[in-house]
PDB file of N, CA and C in Angstrom:
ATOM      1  N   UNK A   1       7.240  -5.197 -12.113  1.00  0.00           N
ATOM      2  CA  UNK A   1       6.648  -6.264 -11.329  1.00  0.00           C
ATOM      3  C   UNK A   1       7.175  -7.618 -11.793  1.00  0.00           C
ATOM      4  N   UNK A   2       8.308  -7.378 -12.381  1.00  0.00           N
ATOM      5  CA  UNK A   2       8.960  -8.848 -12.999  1.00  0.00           C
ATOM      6  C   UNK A   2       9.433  -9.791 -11.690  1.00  0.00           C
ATOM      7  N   UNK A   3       9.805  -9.012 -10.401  1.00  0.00           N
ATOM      8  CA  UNK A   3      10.762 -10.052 -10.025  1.00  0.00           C
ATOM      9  C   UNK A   3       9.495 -10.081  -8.371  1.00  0.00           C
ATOM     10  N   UNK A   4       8.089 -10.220  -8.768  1.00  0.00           N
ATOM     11  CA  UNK A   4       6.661 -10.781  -7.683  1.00  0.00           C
ATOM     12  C   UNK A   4       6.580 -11.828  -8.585  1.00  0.00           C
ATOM     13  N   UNK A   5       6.493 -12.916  -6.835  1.00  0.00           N
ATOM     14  CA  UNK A   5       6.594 -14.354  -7.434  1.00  0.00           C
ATOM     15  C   UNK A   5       4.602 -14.416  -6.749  1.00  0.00           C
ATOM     16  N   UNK A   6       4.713 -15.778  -7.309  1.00  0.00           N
ATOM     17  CA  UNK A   6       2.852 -15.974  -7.107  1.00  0.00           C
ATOM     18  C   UNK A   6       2.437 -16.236  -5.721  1.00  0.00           C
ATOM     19  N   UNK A   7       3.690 -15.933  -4.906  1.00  0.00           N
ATOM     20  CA  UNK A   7       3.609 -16.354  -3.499  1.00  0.00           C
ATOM     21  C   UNK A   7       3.001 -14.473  -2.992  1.00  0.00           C
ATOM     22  N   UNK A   8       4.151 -14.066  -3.275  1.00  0.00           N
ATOM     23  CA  UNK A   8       3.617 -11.970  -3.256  1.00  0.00           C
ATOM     24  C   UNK A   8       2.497 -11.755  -3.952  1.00  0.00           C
ATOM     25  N   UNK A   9       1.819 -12.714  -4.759  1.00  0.00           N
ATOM     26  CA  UNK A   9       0.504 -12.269  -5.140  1.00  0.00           C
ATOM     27  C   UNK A   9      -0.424 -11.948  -4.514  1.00  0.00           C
ATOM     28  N   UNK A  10      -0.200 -13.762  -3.677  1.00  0.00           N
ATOM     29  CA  UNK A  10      -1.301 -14.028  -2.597  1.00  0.00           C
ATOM     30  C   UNK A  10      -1.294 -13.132  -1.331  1.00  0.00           C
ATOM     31  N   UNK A  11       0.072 -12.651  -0.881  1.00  0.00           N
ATOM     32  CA  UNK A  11       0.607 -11.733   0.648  1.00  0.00           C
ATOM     33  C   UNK A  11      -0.212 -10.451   0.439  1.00  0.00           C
ATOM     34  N   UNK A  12      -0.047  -9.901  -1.304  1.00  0.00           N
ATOM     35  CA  UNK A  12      -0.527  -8.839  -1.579  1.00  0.00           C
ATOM     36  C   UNK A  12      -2.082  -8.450  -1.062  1.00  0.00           C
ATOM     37  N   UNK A  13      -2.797  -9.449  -2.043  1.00  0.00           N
ATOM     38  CA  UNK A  13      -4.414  -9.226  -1.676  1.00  0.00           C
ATOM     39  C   UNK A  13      -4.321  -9.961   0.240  1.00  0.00           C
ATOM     40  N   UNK A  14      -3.648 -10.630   0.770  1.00  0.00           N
ATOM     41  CA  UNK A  14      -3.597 -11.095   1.831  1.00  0.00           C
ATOM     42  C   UNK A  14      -3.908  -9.972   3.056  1.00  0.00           C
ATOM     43  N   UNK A  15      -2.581  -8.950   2.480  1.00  0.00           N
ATOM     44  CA  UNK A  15      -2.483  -7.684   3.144  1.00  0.00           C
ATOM     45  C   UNK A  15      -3.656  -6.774   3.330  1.00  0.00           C
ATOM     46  N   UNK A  16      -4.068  -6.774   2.385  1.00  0.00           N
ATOM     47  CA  UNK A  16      -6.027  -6.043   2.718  1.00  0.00           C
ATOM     48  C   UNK A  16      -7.202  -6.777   3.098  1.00  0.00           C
ATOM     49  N   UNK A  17      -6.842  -8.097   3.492  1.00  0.00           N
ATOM     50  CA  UNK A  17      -7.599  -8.535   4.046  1.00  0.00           C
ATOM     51  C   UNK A  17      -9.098  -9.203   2.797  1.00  0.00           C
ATOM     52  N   UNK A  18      -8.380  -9.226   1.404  1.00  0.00           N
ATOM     53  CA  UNK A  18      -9.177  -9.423   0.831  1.00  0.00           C
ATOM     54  C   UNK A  18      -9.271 -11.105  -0.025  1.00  0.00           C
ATOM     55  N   UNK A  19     -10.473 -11.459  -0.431  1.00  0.00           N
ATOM     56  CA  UNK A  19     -10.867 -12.679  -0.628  1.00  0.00           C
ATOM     57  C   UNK A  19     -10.410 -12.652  -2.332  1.00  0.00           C
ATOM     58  N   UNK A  20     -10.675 -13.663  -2.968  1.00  0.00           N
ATOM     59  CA  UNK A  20     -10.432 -14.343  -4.219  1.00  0.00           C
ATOM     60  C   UNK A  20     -11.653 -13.592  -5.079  1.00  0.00           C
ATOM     61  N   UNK A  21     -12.892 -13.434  -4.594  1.00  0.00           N
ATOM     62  CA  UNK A  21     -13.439 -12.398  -5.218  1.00  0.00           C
ATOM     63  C   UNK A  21     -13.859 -11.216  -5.301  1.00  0.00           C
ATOM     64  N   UNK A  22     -13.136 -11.022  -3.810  1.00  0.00           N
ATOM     65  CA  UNK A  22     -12.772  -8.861  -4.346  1.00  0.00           C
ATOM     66  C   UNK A  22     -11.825  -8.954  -4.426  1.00  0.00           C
ATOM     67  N   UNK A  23     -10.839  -9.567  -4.526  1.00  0.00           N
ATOM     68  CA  UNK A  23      -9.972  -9.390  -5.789  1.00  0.00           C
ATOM     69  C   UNK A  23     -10.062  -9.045  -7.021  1.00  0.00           C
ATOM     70  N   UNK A  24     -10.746 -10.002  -7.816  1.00  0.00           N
ATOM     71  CA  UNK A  24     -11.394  -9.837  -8.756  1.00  0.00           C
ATOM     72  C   UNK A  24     -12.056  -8.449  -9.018  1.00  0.00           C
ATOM     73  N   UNK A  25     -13.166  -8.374  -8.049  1.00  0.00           N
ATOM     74  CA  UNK A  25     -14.208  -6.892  -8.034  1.00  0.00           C
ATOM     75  C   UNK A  25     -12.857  -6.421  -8.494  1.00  0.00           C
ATOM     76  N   UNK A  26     -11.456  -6.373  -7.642  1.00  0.00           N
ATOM     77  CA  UNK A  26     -10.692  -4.733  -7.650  1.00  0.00           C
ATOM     78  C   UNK A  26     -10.268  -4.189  -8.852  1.00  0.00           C
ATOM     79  N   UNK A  27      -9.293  -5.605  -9.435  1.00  0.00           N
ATOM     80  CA  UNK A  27      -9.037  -5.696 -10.854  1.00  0.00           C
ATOM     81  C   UNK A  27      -9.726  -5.394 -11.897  1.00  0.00           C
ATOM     82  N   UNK A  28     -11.371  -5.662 -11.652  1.00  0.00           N
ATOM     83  CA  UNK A  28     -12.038  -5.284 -12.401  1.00  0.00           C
ATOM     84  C   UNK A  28     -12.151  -3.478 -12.869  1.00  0.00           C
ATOM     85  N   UNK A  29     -12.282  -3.538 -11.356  1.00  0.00           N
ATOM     86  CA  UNK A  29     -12.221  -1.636 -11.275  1.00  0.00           C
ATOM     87  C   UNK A  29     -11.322  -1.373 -11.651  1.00  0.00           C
ATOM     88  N   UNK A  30      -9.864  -1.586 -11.221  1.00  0.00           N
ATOM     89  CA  UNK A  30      -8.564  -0.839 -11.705  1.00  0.00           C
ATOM     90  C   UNK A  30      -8.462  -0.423 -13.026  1.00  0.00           C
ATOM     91  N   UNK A  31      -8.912  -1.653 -13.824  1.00  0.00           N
ATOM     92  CA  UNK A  31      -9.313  -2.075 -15.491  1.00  0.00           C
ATOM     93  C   UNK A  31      -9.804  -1.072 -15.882  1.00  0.00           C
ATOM     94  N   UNK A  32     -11.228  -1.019 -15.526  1.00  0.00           N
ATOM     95  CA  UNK A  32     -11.921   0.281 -16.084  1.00  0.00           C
ATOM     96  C   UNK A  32     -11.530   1.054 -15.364  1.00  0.00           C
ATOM     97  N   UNK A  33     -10.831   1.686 -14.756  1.00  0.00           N
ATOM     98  CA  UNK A  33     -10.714   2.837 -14.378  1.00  0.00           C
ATOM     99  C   UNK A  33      -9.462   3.685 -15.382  1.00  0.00           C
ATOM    100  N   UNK A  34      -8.593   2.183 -15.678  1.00  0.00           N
ATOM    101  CA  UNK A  34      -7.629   2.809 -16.929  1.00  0.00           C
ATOM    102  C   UNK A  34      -7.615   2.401 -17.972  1.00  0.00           C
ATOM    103  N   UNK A  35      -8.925   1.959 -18.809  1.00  0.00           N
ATOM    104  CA  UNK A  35      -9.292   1.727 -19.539  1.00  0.00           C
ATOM    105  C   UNK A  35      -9.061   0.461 -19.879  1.00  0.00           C
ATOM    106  N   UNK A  36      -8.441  -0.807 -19.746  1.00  0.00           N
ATOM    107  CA  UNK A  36      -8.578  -2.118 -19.987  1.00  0.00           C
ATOM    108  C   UNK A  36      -9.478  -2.799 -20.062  1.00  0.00           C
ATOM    109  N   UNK A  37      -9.139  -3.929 -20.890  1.00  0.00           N
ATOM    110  CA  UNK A  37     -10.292  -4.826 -20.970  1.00  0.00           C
ATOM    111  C   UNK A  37     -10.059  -6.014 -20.105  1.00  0.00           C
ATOM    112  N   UNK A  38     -10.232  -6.313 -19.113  1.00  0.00           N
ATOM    113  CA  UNK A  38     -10.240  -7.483 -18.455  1.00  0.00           C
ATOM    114  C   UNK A  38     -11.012  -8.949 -18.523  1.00  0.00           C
ATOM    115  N   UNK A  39     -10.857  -9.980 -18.042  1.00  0.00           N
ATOM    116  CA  UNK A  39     -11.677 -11.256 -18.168  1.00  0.00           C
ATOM    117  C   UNK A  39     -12.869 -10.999 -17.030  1.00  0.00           C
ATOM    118  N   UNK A  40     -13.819 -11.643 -17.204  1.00  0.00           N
ATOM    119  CA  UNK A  40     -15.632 -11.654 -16.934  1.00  0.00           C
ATOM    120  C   UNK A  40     -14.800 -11.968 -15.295  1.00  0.00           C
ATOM    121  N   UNK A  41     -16.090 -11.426 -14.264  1.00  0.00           N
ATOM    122  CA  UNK A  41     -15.633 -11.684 -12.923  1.00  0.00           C
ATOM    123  C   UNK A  41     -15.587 -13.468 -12.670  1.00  0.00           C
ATOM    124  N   UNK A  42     -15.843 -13.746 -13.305  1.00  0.00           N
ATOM    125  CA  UNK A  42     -16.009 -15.332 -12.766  1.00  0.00           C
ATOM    126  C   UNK A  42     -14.853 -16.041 -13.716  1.00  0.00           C
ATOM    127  N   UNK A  43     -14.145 -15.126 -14.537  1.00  0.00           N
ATOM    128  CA  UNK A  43     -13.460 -15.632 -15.245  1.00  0.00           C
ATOM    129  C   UNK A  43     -11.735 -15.560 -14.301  1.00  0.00           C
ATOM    130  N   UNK A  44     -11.523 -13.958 -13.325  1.00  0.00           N
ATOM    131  CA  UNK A  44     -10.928 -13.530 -12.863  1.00  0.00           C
ATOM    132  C   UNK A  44     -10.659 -14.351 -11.932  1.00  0.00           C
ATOM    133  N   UNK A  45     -11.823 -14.511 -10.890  1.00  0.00           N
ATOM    134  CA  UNK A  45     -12.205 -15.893  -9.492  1.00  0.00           C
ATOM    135  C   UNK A  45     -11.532 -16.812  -9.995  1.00  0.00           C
ATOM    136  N   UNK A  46     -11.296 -17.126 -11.191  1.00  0.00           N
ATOM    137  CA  UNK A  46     -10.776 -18.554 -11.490  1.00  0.00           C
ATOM    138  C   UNK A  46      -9.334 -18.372 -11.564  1.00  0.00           C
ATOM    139  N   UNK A  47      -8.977 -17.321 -12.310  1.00  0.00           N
ATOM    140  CA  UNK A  47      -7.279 -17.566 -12.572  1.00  0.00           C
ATOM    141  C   UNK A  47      -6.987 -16.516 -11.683  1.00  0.00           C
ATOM    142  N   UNK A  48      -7.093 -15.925 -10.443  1.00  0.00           N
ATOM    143  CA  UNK A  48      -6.408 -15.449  -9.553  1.00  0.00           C
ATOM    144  C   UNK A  48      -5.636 -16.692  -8.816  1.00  0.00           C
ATOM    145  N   UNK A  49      -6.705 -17.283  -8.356  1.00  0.00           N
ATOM    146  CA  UNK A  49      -5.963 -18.601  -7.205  1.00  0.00           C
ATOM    147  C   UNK A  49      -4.619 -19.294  -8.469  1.00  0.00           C
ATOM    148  N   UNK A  50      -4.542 -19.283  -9.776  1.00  0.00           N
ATOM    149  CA  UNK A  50      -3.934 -19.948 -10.270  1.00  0.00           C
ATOM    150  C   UNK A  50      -2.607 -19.195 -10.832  1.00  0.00           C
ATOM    151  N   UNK A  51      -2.947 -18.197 -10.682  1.00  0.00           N
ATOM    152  CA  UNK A  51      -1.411 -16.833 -10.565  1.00  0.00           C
ATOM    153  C   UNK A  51      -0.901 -17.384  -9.226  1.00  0.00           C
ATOM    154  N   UNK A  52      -2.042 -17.155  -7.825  1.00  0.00           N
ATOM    155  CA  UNK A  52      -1.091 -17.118  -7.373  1.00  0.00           C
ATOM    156  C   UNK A  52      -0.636 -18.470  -6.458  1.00  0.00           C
ATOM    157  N   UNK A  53      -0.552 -19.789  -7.095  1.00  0.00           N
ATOM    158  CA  UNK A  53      -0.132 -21.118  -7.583  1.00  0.00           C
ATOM    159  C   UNK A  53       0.766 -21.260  -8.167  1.00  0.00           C
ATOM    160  N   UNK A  54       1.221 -20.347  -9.077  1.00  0.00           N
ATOM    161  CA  UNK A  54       2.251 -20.393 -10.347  1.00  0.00           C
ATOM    162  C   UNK A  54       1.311 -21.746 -11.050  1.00  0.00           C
ATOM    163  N   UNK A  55       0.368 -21.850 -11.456  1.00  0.00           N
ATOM    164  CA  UNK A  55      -0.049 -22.941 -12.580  1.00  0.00           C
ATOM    165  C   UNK A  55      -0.745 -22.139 -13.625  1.00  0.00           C
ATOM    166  N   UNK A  56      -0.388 -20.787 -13.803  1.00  0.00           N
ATOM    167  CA  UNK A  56      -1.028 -20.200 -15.046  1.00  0.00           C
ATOM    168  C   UNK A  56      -0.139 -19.144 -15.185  1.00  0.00           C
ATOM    169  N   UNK A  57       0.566 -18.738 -16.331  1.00  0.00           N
ATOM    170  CA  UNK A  57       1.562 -17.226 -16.695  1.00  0.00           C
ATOM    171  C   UNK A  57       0.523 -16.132 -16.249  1.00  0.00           C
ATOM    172  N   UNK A  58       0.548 -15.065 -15.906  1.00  0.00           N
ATOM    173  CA  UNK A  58      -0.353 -14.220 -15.957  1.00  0.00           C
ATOM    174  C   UNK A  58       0.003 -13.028 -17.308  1.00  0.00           C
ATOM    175  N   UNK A  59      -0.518 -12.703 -17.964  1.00  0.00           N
ATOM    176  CA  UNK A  59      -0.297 -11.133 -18.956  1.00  0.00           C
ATOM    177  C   UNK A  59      -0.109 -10.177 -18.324  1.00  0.00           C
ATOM    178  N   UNK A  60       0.901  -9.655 -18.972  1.00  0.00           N
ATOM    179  CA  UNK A  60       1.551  -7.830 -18.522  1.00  0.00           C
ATOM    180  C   UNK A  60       0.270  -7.562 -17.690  1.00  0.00           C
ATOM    181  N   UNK A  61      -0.733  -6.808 -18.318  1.00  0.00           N
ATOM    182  CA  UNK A  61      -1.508  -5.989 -18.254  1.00  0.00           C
ATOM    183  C   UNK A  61      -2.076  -6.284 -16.912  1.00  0.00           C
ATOM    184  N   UNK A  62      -2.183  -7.794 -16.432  1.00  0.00           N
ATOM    185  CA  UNK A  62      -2.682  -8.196 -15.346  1.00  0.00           C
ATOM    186  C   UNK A  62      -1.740  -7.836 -14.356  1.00  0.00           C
ATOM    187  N   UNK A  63      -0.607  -7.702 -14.459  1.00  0.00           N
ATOM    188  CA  UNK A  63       0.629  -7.227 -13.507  1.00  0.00           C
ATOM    189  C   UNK A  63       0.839  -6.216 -13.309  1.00  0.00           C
ATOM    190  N   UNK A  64       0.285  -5.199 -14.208  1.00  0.00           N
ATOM    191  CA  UNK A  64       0.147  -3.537 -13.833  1.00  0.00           C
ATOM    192  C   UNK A  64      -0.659  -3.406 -13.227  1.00  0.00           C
ATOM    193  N   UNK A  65      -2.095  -4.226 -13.627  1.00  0.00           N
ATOM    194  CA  UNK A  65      -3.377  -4.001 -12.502  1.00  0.00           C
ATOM    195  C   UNK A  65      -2.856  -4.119 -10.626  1.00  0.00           C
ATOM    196  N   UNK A  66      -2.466  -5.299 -10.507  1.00  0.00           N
ATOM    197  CA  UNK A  66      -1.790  -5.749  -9.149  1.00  0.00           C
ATOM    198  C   UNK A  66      -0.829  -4.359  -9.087  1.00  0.00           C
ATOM    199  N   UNK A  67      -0.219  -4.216  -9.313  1.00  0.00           N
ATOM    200  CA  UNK A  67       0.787  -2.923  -9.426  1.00  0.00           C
ATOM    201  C   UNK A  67       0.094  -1.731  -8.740  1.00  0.00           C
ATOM    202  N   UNK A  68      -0.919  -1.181  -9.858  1.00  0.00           N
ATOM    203  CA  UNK A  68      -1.515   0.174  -9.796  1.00  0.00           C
ATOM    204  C   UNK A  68      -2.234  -0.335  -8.265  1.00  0.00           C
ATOM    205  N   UNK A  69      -3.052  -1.571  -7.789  1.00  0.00           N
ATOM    206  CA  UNK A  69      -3.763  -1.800  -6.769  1.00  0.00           C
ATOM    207  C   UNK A  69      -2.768  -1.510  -5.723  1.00  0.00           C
ATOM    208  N   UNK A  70      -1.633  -2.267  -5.717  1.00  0.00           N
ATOM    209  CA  UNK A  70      -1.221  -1.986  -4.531  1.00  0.00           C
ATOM    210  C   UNK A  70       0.093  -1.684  -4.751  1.00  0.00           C
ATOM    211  N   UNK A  71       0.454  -0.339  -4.801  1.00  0.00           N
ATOM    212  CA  UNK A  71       1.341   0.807  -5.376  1.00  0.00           C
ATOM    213  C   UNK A  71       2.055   0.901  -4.134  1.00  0.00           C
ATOM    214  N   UNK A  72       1.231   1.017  -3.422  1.00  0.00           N
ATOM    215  CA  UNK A  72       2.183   1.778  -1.797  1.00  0.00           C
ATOM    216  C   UNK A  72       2.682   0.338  -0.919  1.00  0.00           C
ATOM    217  N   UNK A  73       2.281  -0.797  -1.596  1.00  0.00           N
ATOM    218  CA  UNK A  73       2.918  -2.034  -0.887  1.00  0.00           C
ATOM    219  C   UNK A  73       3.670  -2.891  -1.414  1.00  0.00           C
ATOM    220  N   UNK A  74       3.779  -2.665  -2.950  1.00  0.00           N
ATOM    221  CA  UNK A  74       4.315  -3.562  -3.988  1.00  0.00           C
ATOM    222  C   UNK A  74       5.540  -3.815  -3.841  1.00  0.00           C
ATOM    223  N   UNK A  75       6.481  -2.876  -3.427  1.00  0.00           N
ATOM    224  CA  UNK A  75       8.184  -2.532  -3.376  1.00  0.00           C
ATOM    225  C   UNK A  75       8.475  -3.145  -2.120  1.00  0.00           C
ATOM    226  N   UNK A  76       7.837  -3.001  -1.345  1.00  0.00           N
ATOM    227  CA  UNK A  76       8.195  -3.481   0.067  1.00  0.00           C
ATOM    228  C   UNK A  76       7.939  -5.003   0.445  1.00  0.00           C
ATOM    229  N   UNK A  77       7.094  -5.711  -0.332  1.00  0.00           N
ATOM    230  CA  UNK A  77       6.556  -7.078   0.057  1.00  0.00           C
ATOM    231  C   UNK A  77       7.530  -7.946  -0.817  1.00  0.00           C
ATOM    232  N   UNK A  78       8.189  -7.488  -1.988  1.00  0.00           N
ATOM    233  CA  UNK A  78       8.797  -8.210  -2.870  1.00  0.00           C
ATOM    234  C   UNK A  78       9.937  -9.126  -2.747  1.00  0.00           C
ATOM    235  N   UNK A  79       9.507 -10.568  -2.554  1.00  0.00           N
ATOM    236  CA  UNK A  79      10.642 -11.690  -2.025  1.00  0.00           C
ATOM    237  C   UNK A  79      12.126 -11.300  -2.239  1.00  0.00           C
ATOM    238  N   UNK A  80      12.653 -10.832  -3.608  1.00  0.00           N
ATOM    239  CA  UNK A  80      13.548 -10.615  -3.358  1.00  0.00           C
ATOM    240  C   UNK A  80      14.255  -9.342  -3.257  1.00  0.00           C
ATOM    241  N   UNK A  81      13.413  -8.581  -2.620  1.00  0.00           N
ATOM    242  CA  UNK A  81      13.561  -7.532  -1.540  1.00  0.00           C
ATOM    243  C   UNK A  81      14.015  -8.045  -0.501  1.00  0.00           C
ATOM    244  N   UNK A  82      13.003  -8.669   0.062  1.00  0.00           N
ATOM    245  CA  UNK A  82      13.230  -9.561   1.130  1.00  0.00           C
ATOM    246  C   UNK A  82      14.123 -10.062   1.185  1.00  0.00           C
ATOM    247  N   UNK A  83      14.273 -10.888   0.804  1.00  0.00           N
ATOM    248  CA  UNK A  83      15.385 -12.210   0.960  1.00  0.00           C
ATOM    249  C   UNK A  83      16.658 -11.494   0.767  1.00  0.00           C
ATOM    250  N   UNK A  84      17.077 -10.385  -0.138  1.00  0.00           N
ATOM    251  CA  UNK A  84      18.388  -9.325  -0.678  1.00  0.00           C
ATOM    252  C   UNK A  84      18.525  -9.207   1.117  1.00  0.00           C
ATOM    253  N   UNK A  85      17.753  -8.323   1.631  1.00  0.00           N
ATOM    254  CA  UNK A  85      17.852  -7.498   2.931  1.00  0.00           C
ATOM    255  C   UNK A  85      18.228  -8.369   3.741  1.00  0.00           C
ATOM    256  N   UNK A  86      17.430  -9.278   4.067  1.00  0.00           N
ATOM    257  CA  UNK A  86      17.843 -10.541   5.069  1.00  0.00           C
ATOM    258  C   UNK A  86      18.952 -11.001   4.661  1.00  0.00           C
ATOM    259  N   UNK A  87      19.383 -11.147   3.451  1.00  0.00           N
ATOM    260  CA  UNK A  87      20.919 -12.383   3.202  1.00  0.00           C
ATOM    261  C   UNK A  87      22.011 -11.218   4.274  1.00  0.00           C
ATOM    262  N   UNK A  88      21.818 -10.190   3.830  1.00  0.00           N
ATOM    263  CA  UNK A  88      22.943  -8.956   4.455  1.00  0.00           C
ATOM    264  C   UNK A  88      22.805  -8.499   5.453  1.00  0.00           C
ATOM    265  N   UNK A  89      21.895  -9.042   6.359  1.00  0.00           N
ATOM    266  CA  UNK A  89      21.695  -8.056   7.803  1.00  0.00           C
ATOM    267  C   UNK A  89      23.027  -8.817   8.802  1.00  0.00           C
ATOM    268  N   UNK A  90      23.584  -7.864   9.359  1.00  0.00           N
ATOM    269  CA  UNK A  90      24.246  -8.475  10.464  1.00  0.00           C
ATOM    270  C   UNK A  90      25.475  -8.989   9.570  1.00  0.00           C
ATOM    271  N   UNK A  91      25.785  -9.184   8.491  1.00  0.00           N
ATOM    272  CA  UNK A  91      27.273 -10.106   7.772  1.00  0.00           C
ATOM    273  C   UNK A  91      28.061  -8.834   7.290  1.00  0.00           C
ATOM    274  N   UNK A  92      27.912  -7.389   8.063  1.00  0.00           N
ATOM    275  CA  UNK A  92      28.839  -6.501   7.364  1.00  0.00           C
ATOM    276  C   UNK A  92      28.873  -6.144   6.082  1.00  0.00           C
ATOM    277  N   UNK A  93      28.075  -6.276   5.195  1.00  0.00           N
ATOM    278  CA  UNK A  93      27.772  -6.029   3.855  1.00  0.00           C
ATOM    279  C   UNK A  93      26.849  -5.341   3.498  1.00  0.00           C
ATOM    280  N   UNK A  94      25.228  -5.026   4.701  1.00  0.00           N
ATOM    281  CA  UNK A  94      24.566  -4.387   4.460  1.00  0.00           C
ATOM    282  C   UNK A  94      25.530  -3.062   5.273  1.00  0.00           C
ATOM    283  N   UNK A  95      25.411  -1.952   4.232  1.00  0.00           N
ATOM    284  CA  UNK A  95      26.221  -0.773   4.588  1.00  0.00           C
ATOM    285  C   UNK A  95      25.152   0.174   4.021  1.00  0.00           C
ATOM    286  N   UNK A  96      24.337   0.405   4.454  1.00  0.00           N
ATOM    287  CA  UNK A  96      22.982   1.131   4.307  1.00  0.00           C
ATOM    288  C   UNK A  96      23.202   2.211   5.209  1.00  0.00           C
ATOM    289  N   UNK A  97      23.146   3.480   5.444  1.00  0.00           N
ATOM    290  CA  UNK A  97      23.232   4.370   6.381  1.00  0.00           C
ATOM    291  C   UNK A  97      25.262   4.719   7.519  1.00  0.00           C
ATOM    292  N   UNK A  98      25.901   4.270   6.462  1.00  0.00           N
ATOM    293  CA  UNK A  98      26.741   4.141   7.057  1.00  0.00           C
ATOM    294  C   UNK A  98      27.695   5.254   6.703  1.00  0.00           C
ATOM    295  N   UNK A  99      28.639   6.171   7.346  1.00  0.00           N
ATOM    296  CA  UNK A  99      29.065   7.148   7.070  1.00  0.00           C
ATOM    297  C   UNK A  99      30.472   6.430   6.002  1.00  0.00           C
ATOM    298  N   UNK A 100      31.525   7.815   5.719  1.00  0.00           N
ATOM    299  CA  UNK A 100      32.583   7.299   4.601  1.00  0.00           C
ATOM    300  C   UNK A 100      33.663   6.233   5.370  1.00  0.00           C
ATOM    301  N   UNK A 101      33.630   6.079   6.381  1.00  0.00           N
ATOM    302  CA  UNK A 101      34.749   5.464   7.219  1.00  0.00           C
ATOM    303  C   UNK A 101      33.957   4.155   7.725  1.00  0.00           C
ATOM    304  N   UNK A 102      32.778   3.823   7.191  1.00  0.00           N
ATOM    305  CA  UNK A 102      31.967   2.654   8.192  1.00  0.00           C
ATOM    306  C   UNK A 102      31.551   2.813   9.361  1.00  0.00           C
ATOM    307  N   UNK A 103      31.412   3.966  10.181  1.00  0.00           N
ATOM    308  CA  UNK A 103      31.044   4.159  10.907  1.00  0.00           C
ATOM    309  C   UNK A 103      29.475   4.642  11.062  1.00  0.00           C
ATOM    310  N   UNK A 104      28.560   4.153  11.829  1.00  0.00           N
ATOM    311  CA  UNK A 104      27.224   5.092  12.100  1.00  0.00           C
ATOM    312  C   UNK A 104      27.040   6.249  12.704  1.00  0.00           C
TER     313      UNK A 104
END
């Protein structure tokens, strides 16, 4: 989860439709569910919005939580996923599915 910027933080919980404090709730759960110790819910409410600001580093452990939460969306939302795919669409360089001769 090195290369989710604090912008994919926000898209992330964005994507479920969820607020600044079930967020929190989730993290909390994820935590205990794999044994971590996390910060108090009101502690979480506070430095979520500021992850995803970039005005606070976040810790590993907080980046696996986001991770383990959203596993099946993490790879796909990732800017420079994004931005990789888009620079190459259409300029002949994305060669994704393409047989040995360049042909489809």
């Amino acid at each position: 989860m090195t290369d989710v910027t604090s912008q994919t933080l926000r898209l992330l919980r964005e994507s479920k439709g969820w607020d600044v404090p079930r967020m929190a709730r989730e993290l909390r759960k994820a935590a205990r569910d794999t044994g971590e110790d996390v910060a108090a819910h009101h502690g979480l409410v506070k430095m979520i919005p500021q992850w995803e600001r970039d005005n606070r580093a976040r810790r590993g452990r907080y980046g696996l939580l986001y991770l383990k939460i959203f596993e099946d969306v993490a790879g796909v939302l990732s800017p420079v996923t994004q931005r990789s795919r888009a620079d190459h669409v259409g300029d002949g360089s994305d060669t994704r599915g393409t047989g040995p001769h360049g042909g489809r």
